[in-house]
PDB file of N, CA and C in Angstrom:
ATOM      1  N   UNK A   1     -10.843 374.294  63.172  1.00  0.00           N
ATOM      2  CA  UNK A   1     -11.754 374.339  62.055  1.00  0.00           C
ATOM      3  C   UNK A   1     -11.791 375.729  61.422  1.00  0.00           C
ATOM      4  N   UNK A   2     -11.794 376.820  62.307  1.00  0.00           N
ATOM      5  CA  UNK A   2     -12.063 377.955  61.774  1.00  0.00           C
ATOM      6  C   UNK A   2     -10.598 378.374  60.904  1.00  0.00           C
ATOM      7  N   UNK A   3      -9.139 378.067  61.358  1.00  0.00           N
ATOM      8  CA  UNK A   3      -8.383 378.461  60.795  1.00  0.00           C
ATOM      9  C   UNK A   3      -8.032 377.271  59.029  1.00  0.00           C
ATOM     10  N   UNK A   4      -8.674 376.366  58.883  1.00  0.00           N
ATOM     11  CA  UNK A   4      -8.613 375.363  57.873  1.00  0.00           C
ATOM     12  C   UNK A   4      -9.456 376.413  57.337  1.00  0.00           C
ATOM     13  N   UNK A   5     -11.117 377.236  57.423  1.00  0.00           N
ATOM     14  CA  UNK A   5     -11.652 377.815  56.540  1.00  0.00           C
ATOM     15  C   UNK A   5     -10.896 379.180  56.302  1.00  0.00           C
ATOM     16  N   UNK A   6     -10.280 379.673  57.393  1.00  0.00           N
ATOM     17  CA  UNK A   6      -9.719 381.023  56.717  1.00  0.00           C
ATOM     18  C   UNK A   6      -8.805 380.576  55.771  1.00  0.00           C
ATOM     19  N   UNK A   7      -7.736 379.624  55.936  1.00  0.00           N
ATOM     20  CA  UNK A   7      -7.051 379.261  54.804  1.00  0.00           C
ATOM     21  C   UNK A   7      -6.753 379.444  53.789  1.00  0.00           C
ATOM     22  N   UNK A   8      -8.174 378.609  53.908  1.00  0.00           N
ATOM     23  CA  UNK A   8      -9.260 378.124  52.388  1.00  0.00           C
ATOM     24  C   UNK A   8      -9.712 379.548  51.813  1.00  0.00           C
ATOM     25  N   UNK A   9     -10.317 380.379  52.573  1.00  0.00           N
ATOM     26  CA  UNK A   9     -11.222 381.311  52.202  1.00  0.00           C
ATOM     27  C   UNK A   9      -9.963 382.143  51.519  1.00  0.00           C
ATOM     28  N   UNK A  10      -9.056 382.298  52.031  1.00  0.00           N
ATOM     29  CA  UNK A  10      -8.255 383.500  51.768  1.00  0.00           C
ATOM     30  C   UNK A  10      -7.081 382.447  50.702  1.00  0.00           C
ATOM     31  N   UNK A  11      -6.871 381.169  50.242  1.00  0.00           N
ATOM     32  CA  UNK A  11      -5.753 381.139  49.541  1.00  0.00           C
ATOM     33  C   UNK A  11      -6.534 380.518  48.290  1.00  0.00           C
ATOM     34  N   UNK A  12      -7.607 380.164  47.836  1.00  0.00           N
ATOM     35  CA  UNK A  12      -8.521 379.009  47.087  1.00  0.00           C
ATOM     36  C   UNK A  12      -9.801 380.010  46.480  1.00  0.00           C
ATOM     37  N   UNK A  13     -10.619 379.976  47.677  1.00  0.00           N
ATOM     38  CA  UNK A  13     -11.586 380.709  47.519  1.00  0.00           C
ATOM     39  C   UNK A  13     -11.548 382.229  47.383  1.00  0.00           C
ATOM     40  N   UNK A  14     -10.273 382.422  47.199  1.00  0.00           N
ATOM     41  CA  UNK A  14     -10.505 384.512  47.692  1.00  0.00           C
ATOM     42  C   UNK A  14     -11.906 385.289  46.743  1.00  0.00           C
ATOM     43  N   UNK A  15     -11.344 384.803  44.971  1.00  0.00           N
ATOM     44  CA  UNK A  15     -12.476 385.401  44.346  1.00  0.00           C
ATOM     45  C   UNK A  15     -13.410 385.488  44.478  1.00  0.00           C
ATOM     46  N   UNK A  16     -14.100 384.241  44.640  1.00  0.00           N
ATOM     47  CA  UNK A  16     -15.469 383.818  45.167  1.00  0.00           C
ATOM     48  C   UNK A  16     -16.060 385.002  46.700  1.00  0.00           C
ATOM     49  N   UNK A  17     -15.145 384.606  47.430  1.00  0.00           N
ATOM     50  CA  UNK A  17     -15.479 385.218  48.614  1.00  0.00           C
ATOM     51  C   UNK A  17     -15.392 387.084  48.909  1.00  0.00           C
ATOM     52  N   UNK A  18     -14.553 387.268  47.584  1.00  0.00           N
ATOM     53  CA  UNK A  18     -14.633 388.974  47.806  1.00  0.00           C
ATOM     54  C   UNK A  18     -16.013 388.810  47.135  1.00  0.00           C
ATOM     55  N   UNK A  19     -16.292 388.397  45.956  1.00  0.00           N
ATOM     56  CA  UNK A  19     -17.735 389.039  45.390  1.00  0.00           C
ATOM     57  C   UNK A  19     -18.463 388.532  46.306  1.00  0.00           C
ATOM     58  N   UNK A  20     -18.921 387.387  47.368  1.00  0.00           N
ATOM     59  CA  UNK A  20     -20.331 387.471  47.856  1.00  0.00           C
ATOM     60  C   UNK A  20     -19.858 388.721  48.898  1.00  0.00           C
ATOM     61  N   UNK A  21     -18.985 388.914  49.183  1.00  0.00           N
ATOM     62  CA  UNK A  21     -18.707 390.299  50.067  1.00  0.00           C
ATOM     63  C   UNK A  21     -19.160 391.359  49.259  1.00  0.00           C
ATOM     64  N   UNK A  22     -18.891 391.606  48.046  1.00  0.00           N
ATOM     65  CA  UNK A  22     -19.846 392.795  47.673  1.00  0.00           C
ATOM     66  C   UNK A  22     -21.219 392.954  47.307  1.00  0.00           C
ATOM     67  N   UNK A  23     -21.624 391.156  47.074  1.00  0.00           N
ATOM     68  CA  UNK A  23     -23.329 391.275  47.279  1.00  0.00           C
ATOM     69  C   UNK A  23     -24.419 391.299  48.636  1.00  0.00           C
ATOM     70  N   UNK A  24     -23.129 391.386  49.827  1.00  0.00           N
ATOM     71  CA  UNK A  24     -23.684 391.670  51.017  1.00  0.00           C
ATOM     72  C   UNK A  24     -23.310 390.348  51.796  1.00  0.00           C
ATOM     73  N   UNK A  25     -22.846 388.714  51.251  1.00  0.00           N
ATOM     74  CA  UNK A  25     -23.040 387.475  51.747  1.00  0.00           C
ATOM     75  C   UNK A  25     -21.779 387.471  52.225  1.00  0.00           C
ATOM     76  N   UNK A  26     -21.621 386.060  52.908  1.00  0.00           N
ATOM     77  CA  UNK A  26     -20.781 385.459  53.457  1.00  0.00           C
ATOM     78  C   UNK A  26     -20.791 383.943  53.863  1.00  0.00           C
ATOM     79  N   UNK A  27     -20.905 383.210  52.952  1.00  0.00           N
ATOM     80  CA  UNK A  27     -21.390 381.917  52.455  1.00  0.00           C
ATOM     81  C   UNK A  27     -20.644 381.143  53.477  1.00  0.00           C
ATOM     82  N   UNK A  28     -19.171 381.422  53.164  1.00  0.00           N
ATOM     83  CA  UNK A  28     -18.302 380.359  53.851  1.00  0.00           C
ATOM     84  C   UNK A  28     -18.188 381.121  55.355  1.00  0.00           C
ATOM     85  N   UNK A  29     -18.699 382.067  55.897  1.00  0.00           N
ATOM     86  CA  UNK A  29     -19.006 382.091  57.515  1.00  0.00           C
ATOM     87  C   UNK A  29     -20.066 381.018  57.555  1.00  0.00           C
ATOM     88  N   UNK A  30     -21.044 380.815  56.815  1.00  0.00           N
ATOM     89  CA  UNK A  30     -22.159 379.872  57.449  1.00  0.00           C
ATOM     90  C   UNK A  30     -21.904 378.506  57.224  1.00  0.00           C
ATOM     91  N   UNK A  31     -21.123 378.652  56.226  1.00  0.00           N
ATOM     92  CA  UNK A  31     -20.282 376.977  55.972  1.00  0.00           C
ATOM     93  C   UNK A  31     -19.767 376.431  56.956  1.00  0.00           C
ATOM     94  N   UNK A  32     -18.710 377.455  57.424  1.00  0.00           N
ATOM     95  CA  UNK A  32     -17.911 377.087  58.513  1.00  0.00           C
ATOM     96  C   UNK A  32     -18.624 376.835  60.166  1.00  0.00           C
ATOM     97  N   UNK A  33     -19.723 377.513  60.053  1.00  0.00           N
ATOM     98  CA  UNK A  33     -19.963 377.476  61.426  1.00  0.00           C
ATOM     99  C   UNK A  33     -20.919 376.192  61.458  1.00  0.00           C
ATOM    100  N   UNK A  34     -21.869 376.126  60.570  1.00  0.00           N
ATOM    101  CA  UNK A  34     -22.081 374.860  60.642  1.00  0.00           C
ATOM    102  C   UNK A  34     -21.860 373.103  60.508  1.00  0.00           C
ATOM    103  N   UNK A  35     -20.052 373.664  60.501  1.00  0.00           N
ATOM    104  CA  UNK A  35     -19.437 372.475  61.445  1.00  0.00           C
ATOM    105  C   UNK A  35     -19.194 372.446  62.632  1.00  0.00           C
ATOM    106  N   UNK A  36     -18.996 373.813  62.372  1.00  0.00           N
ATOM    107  CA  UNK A  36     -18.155 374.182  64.413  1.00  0.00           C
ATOM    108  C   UNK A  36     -19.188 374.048  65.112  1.00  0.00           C
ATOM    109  N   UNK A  37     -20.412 374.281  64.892  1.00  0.00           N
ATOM    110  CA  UNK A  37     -21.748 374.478  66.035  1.00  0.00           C
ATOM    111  C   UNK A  37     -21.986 373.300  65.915  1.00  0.00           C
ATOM    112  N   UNK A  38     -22.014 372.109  64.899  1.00  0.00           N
ATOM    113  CA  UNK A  38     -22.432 370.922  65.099  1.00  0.00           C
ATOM    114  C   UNK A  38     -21.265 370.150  66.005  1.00  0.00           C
ATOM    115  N   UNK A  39     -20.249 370.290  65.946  1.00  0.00           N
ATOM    116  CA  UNK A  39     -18.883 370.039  66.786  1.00  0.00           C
ATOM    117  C   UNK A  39     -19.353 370.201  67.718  1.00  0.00           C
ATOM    118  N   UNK A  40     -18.958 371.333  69.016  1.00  0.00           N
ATOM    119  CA  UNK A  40     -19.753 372.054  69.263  1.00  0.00           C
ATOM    120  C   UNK A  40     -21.083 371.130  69.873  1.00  0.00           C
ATOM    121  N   UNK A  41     -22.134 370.963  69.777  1.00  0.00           N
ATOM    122  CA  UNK A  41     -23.518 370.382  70.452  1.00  0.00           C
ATOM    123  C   UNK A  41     -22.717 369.471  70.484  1.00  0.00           C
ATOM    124  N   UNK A  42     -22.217 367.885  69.771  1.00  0.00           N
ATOM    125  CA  UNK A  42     -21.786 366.741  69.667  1.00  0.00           C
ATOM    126  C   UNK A  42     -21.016 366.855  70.772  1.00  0.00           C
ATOM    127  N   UNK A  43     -20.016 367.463  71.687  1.00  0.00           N
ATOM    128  CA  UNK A  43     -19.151 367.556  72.264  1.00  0.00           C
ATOM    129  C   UNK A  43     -19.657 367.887  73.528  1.00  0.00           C
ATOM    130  N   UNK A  44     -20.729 368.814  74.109  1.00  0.00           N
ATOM    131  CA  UNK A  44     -21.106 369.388  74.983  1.00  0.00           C
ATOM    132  C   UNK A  44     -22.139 368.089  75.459  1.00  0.00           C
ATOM    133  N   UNK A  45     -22.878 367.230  74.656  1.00  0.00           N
ATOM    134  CA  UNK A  45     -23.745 366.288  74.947  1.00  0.00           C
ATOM    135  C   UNK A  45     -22.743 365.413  75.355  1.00  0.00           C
ATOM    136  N   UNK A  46     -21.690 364.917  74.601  1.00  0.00           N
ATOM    137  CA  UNK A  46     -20.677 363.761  75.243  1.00  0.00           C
ATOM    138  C   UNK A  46     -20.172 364.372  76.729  1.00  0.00           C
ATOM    139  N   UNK A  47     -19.524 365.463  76.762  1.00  0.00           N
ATOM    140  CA  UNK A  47     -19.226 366.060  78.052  1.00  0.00           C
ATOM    141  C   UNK A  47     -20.273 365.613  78.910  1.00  0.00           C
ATOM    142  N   UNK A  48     -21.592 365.398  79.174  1.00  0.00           N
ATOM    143  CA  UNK A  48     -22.440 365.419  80.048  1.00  0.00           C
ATOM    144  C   UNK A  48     -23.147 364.050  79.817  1.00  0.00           C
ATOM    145  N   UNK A  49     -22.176 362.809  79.066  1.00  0.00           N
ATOM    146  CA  UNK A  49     -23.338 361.643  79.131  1.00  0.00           C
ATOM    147  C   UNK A  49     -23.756 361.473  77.971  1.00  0.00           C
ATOM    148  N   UNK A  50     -24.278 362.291  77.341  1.00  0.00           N
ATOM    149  CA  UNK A  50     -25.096 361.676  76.315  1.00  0.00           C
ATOM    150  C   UNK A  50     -24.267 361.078  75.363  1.00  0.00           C
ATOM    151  N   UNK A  51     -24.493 359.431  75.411  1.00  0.00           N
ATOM    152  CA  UNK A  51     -24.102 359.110  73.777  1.00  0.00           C
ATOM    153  C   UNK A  51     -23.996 358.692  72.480  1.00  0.00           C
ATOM    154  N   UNK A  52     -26.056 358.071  72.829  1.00  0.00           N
ATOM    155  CA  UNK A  52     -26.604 357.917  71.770  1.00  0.00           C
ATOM    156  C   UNK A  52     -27.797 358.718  72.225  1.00  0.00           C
ATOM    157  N   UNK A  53     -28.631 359.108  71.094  1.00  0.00           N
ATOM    158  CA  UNK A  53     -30.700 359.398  71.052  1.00  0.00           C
ATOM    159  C   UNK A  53     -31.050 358.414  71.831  1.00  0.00           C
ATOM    160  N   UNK A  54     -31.953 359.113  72.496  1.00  0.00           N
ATOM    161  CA  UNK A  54     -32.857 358.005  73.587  1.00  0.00           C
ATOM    162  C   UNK A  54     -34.647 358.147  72.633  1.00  0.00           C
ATOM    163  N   UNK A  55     -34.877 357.040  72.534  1.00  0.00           N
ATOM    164  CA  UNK A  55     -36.379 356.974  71.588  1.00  0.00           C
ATOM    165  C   UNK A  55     -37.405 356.539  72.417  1.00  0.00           C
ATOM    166  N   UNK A  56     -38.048 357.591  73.181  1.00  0.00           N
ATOM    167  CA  UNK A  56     -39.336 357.173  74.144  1.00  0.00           C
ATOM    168  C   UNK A  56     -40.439 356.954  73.712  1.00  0.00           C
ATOM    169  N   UNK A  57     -41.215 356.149  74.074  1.00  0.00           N
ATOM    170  CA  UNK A  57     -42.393 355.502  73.340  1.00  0.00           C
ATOM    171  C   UNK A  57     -43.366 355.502  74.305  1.00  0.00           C
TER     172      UNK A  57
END
C-alpha cells in the first residue's frame, strides 16, 4: 500500500504534494495510513478470531 502511494505521490500528485509540503501538510501521509491502519486492525482481529462485531444486549 505504502509503495502504490509513493508512486502516486511522486509520479501524479508531485505538485499538489510539494505545496502542502510548503504549507507545513502532508495530506497523502494521512491518506495513506488510513488504509494501512485500517488493514492493519482488520487483520490483527482476523489473526486472533474475530470475524464479525459481537452486539451484546
Amino acid at each position: 500500500m505504502a509503495a502504490i502511494e509513493h508512486l502516486l505521490t511522486a509520479a501524479v500528485y508531485c505538485r499538489a504534494y510539494e505545496m502542502d509540503l510548503k504549507r507545513g501538510i502532508n495530506r497523502f501521509r494521512w491518506i495513506e495510513y488510513s488504509f494501512s491502519a485500517t488493514m492493519m486492525i482488520l487483520l490483527i482481529a482476523f489473526y486472533n478470531g474475530i470475524t464479525a462485531p459481537q452486539h451484546h444486549r
